[in-house]
N, C-alpha and C. Protein backbone atom coordinates (compact mmCIF):
# COMPACT_ATOMS: atom_id res chain seq x y z
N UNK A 1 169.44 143.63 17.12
CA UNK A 1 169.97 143.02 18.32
C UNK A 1 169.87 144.01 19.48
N UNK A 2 169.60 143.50 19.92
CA UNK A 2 169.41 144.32 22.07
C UNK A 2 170.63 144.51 22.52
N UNK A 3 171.29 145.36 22.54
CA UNK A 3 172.21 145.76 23.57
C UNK A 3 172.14 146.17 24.85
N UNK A 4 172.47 145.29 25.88
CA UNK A 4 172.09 145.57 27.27
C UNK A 4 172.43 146.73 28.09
N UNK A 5 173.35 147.45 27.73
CA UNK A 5 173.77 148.93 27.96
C UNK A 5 172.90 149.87 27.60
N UNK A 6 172.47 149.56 26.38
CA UNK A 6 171.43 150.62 25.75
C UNK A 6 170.27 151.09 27.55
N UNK A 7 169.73 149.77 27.67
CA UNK A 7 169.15 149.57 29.06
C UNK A 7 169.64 149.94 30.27
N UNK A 8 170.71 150.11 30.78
CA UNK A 8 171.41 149.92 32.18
C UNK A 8 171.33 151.48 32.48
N UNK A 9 171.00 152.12 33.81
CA UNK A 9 171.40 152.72 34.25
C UNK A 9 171.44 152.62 35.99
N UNK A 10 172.81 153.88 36.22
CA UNK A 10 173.46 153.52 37.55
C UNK A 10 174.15 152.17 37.95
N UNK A 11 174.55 151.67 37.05
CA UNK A 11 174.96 150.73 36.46
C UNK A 11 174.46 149.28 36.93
N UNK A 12 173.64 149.21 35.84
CA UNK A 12 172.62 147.82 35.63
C UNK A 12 171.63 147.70 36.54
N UNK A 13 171.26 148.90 37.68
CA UNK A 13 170.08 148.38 38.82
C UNK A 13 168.85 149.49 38.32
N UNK A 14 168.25 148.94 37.23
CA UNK A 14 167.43 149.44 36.75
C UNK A 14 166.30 148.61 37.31
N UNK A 15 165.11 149.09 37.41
CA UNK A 15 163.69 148.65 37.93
C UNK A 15 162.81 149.02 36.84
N UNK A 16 161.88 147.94 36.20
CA UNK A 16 161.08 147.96 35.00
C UNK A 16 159.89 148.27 35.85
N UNK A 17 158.99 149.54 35.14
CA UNK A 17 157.71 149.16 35.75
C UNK A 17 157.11 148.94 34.83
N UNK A 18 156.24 147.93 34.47
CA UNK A 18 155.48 147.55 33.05
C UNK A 18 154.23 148.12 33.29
N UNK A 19 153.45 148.51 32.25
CA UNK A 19 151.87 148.92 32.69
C UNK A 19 150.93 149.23 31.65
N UNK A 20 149.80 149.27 31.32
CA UNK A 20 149.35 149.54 30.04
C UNK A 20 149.47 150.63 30.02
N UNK A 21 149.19 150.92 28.55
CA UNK A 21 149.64 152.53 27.93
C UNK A 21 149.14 153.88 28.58
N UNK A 22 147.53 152.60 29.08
CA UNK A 22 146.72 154.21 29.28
C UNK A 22 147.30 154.56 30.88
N UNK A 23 148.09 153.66 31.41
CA UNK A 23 148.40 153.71 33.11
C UNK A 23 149.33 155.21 33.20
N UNK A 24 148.79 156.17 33.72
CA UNK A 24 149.73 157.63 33.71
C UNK A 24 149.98 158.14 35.10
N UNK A 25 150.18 157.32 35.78
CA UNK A 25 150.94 157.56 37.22
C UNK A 25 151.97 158.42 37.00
N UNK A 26 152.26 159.54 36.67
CA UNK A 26 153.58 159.80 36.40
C UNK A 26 153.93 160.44 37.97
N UNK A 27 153.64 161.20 38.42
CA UNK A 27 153.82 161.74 40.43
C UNK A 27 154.11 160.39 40.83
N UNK A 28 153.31 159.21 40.74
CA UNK A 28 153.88 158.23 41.73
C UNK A 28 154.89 157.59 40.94
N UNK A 29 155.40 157.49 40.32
CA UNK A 29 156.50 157.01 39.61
C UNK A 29 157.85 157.85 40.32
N UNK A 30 157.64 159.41 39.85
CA UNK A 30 158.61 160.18 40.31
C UNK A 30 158.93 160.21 41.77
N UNK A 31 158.19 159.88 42.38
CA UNK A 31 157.75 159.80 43.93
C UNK A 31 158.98 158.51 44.51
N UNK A 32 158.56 157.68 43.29
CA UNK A 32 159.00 156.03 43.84
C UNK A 32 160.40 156.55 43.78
N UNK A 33 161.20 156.78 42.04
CA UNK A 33 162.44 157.28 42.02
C UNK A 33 162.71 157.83 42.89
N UNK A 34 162.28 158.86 43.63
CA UNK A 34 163.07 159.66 44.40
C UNK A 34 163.30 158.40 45.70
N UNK A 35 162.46 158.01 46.23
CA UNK A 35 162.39 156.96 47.03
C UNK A 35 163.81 156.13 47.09
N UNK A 36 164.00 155.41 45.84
CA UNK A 36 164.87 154.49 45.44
C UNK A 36 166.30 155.48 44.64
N UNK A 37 166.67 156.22 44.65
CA UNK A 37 167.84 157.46 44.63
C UNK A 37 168.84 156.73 45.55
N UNK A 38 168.86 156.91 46.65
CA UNK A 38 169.74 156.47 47.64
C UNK A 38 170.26 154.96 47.92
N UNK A 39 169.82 154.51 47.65
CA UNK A 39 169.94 152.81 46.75
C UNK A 39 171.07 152.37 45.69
N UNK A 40 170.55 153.49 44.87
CA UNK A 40 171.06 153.59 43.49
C UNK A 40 170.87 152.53 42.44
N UNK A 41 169.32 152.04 42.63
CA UNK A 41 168.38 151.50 41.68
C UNK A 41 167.56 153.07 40.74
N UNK A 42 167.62 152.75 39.91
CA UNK A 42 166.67 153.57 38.58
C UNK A 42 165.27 153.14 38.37
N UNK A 43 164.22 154.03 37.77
CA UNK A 43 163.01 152.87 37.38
C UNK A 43 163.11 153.26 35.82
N UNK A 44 162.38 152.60 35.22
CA UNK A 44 162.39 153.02 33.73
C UNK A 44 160.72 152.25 33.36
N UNK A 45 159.86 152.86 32.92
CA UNK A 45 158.37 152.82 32.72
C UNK A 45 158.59 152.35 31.61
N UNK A 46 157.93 151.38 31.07
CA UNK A 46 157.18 150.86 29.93
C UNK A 46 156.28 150.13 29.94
N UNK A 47 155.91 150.34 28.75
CA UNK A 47 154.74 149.62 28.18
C UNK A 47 154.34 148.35 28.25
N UNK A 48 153.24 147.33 28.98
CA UNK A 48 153.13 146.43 28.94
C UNK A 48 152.68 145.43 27.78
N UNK A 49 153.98 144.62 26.93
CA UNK A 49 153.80 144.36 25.95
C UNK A 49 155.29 144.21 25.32
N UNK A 50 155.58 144.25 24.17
CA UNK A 50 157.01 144.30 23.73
C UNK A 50 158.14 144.77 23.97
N UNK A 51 157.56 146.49 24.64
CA UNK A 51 158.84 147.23 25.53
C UNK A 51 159.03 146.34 26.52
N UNK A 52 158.45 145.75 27.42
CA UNK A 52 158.76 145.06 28.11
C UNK A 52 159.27 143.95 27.96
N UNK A 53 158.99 142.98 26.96
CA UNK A 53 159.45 141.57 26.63
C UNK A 53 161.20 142.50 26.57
N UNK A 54 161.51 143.47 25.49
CA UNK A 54 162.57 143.76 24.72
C UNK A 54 163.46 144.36 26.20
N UNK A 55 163.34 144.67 27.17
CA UNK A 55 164.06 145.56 27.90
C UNK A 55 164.72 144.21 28.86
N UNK A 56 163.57 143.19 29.27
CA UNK A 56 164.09 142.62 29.99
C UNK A 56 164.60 141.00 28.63
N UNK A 57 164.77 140.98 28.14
CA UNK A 57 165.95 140.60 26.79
C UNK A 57 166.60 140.85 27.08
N UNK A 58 167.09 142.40 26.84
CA UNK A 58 168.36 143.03 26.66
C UNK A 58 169.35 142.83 27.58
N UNK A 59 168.69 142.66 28.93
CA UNK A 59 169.16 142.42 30.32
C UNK A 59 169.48 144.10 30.95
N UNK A 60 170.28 144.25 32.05
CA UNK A 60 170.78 145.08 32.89
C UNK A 60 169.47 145.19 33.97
N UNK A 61 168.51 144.57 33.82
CA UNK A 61 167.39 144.88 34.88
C UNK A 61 167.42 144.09 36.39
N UNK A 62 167.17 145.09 37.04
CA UNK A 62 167.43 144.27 38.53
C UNK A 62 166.07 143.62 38.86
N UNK A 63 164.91 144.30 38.51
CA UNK A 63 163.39 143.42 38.80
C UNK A 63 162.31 144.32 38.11
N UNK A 64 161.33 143.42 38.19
CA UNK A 64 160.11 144.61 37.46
C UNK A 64 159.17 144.58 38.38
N UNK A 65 158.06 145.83 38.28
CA UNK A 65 157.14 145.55 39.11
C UNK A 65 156.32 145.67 37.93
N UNK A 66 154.82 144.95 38.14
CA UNK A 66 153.93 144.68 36.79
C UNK A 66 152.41 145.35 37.35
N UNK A 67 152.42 146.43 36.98
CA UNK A 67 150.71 146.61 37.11
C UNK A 67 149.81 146.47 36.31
N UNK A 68 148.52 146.26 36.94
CA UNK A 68 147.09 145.95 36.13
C UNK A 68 145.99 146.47 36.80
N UNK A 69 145.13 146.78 36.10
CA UNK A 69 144.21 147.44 36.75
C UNK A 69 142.89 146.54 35.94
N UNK A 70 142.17 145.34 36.52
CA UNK A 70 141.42 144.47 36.04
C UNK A 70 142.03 143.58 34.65
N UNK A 71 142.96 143.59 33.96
CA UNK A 71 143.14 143.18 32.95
C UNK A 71 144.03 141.79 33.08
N UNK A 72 143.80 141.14 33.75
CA UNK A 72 144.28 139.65 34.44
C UNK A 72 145.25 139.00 33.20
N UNK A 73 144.08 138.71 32.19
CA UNK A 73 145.30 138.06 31.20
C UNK A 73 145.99 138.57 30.29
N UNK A 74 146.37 139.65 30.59
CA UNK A 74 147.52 140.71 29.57
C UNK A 74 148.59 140.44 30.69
N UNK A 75 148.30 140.81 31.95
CA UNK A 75 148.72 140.77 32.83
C UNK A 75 149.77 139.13 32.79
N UNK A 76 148.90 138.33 33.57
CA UNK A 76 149.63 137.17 33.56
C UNK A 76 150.54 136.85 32.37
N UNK A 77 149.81 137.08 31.12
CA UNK A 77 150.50 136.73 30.57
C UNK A 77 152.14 137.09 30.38
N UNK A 78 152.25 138.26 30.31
CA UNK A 78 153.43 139.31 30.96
C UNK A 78 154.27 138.45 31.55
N UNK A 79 153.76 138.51 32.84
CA UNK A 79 154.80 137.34 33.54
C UNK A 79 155.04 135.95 33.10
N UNK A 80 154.37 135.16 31.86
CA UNK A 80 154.81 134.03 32.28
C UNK A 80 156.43 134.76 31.02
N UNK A 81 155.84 135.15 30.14
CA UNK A 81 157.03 136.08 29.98
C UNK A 81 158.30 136.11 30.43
N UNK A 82 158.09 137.07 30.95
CA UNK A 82 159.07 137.59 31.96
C UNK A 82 159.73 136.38 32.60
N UNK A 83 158.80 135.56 33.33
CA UNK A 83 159.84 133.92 33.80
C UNK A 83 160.22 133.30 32.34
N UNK A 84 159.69 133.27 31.27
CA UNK A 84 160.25 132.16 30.58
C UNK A 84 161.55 132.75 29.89
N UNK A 85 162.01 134.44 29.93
CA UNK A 85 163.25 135.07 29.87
C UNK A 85 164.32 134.95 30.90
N UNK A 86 163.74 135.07 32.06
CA UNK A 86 164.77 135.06 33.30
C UNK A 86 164.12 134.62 34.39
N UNK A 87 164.27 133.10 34.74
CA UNK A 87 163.70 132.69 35.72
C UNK A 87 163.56 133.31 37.20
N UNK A 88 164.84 134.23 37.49
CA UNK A 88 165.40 134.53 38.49
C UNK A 88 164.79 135.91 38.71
N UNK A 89 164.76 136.70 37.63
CA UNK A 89 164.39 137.92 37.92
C UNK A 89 163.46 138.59 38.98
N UNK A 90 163.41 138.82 40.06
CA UNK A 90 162.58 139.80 40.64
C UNK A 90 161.44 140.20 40.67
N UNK A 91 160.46 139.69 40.52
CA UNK A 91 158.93 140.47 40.46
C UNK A 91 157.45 140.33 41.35
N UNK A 92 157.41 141.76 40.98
CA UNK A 92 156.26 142.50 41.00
C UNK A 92 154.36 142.58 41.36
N UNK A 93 153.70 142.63 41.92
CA UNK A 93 152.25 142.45 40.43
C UNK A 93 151.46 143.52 41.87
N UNK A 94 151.02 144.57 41.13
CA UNK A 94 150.10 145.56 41.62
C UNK A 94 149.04 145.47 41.68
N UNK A 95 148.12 145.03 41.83
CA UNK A 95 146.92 144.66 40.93
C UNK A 95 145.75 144.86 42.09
N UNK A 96 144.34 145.74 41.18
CA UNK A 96 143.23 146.28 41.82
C UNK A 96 142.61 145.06 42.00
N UNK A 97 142.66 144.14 43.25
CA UNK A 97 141.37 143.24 43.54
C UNK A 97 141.71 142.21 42.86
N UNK A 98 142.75 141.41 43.26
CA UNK A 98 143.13 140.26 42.40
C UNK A 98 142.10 139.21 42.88
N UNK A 99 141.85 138.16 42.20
CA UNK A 99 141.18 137.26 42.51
C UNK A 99 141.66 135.84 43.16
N UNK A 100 140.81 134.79 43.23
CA UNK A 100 141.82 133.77 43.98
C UNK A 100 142.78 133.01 42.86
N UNK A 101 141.82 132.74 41.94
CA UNK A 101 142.83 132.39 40.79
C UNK A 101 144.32 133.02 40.29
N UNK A 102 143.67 134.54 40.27
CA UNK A 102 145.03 135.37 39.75
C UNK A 102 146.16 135.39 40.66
N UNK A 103 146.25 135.03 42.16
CA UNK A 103 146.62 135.42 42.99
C UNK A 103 147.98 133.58 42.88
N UNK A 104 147.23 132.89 42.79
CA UNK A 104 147.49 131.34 42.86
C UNK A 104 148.46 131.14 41.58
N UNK A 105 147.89 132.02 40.32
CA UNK A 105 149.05 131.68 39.75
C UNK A 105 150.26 132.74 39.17
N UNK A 106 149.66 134.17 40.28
CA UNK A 106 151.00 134.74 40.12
C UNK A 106 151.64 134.38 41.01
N UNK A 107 151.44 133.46 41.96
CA UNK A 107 152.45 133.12 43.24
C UNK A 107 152.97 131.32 42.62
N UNK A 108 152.33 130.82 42.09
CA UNK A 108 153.01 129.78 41.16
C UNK A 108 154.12 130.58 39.95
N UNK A 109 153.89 131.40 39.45
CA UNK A 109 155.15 132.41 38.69
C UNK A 109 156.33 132.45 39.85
N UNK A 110 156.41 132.47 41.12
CA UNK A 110 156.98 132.89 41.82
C UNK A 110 157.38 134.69 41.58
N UNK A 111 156.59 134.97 41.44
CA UNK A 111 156.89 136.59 41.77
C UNK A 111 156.55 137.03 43.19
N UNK A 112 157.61 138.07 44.05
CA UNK A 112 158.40 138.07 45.15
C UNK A 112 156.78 139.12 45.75
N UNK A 113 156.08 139.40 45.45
CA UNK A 113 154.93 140.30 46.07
C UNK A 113 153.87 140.34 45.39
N UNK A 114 152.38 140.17 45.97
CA UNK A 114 151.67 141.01 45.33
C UNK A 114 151.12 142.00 45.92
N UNK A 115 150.63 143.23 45.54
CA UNK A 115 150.09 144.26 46.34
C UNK A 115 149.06 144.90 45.79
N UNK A 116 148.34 145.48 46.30
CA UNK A 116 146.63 146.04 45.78
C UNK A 116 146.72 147.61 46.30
N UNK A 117 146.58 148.68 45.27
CA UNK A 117 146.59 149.50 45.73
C UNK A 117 145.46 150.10 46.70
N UNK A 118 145.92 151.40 47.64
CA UNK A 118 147.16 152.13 47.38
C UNK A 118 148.46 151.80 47.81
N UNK A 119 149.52 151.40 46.56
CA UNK A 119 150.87 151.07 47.10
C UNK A 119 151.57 153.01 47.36
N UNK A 120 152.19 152.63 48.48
CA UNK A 120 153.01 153.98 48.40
C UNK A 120 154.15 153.64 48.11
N UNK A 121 154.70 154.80 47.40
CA UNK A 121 156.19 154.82 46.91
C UNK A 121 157.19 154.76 47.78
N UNK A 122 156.78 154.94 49.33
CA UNK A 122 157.85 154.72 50.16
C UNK A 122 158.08 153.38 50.85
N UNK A 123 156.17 152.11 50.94
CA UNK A 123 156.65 151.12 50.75
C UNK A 123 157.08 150.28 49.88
N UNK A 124 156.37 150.63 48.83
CA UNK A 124 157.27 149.99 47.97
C UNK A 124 158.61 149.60 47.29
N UNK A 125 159.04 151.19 47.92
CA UNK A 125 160.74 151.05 47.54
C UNK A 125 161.34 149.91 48.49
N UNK A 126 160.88 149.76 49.74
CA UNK A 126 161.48 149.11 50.77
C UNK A 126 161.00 147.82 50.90
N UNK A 127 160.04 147.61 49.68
CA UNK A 127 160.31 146.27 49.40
C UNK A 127 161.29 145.79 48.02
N UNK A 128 161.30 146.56 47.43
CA UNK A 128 162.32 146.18 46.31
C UNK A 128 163.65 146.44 46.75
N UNK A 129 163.99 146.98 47.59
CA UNK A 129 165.28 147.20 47.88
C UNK A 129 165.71 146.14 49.07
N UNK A 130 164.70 145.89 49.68
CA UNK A 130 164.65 144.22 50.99
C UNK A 130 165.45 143.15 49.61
N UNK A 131 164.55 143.22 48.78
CA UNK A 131 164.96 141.83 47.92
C UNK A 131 166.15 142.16 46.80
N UNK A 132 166.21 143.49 46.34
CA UNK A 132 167.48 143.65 45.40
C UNK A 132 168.95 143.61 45.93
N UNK A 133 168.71 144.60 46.89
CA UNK A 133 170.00 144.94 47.78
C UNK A 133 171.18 143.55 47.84
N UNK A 134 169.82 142.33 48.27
CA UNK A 134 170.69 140.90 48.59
C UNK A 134 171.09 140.53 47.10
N UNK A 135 170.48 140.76 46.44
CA UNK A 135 170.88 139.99 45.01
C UNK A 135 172.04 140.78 44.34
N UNK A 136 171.77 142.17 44.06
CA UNK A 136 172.63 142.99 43.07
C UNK A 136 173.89 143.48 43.65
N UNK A 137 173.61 143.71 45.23
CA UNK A 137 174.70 144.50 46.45
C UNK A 137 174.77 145.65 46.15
N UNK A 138 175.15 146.32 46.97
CA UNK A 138 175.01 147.75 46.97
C UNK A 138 176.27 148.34 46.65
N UNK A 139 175.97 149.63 45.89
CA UNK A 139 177.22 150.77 45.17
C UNK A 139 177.08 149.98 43.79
């Protein structure tokens, strides 16, 4: 069983970034955290695939952001995921050169952005925090 605490930090405004294994951004990750510090949202990296199904299960997550780098239907699939756990949740999709298709039905997912890198960690925080802030409130 998933315990949603196991998950939560700063209490419950955790930010999932999902991504495949081989994705090793680790500077822009740390970059983003520091970004999102003052907020007092967390990020927590995993794996795109079961860590991910299992984290946002467990709950305490405020939104995910989902990257891909050409891999469309690992990708999508992810999200329909992710909506068919928590309709409401918050998301994401990073993605190198999305196409018209991919684009049509991550915005039928209703996920809150898509963006093509280079995302910077300083806009990006200020878009997750535009859309969390209203939902989770701040402190």
């Amino acid at each position: 069983m998933i315990v949603p605490q196991l998950f939560a930090t700063r209490g419950g405004r955790e930010i999932l970034v999902a991504a495949h294994r081989e994705w090793t951004e680790s500077y822009w990750l740390a970059d983003l955290d520091s970004c999102l510090q003052p907020t007092g949202f967390s990020l927590r990296r995993c794996d795109l695939g079961a860590d991910t199904v299992e984290r946002v299960a467990g709950g305490g997550v405020a939104g995910a952001v989902v990257i891909t780098e050409h891999r469309w239907a690992d990708t999508l699939s992810m999200l329909r995921v992710i909506r068919s756990i928590n309709l409401e949740l918050p998301c994401w999709l990073i993605a190198d050169e999305p196409t018209g298709p991919v684009l049509q039905t991550a915005l039928a997912l209703r996920v809150n952005g898509v963006m093509c890198p280079p995302v910077t960690p300083v806009s990006l925080s200020l878009t997750l925090t535009r859309v969390l802030v209203g939902q989770v409130g701040t402190g």
